[in-house]
Protein backbone atom coordinates (compact mmCIF):
# COMPACT_ATOMS: atom_id res chain seq x y z
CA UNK A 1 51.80 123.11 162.84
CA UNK A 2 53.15 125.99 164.71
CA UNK A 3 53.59 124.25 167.74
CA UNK A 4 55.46 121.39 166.19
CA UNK A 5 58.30 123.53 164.88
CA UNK A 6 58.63 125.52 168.58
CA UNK A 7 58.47 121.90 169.81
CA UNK A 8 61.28 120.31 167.21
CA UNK A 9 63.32 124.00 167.57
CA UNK A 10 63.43 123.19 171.62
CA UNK A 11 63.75 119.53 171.76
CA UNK A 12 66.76 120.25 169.09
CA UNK A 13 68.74 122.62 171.27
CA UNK A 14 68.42 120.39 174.31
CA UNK A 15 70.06 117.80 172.27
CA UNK A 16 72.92 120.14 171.30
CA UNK A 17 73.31 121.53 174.61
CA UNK A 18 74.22 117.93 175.75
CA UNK A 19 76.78 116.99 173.45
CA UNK A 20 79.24 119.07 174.93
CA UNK A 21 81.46 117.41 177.98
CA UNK A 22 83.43 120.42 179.18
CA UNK A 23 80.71 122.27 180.56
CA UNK A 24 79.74 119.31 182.65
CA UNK A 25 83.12 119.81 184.34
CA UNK A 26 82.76 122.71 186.76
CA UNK A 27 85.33 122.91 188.71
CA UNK A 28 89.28 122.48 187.82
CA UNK A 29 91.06 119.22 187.73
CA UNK A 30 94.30 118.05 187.10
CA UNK A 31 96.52 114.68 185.81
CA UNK A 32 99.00 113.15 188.27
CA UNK A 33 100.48 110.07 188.02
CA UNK A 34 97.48 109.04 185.52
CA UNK A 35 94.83 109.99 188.19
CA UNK A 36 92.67 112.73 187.56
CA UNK A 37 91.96 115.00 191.11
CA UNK A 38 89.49 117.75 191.16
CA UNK A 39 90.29 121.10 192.49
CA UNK A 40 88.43 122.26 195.48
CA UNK A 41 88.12 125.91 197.18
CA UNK A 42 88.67 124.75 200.72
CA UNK A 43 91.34 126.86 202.47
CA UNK A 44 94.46 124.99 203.79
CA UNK A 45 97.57 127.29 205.62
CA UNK A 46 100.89 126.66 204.97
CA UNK A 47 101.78 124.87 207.58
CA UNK A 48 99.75 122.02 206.28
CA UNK A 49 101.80 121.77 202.54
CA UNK A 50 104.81 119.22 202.96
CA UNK A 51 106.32 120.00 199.58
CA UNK A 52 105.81 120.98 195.92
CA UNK A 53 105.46 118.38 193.73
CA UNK A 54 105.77 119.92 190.47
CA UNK A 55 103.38 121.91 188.17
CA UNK A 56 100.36 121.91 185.62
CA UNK A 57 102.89 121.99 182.20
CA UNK A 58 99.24 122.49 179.77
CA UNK A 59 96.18 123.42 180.04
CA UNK A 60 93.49 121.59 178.09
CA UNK A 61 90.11 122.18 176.76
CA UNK A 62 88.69 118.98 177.90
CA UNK A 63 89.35 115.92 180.80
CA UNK A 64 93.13 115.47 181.28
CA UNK A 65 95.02 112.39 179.92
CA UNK A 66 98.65 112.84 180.80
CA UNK A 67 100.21 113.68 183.81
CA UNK A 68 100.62 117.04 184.89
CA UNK A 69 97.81 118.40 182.49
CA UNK A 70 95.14 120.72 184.08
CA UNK A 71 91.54 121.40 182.63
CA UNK A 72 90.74 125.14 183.51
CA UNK A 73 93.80 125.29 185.38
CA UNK A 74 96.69 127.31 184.26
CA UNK A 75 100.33 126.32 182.71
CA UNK A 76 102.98 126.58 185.70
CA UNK A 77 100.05 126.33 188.75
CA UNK A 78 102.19 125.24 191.50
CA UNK A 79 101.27 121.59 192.73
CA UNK A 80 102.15 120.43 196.19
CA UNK A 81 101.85 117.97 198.51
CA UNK A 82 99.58 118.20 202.05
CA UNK A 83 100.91 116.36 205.05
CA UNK A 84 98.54 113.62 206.53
């Protein structure tokens, strides 16, 4: 009987620890024109940014809908654009 309860207790918080989408979402992404763009930690110098293209305006708690919104990104991060 024991081990039926452990089991049901651990089966239980796998379930629970699945429901939850943000923590799927590791790294930051933002809105932009209705297309969602993750954030990535590669270095890029200056020389390579064409232009700033405006700003993350709020930060949400889950995947961003509307443009210029930024999961785990903060309100006025500095958007620009990289020349090709």
């Amino acid at each position: 009987m024991r081990k039926i309860i452990v089991f049901s207790l651990f089966f239980t918080l796998v379930l629970l620890s699945g429901c939850n989408e943000n923590e799927k979402l590791s790294n930051p992404v933002f809105n932009w024109d209705g297309n969602n763009y993750f954030v990535t930690n590669e270095p890029i110098n200056k020389i390579e940014l064409e232009e700033k293209i405006g700003e993350i305006v709020l930060q949400t708690k889950k995947l961003p809908t509307k443009h210029q919104e930024g999961y785990r990104l903060s309100e006025g991060t500095n958007l620009y654009k990289i020349k090709k």
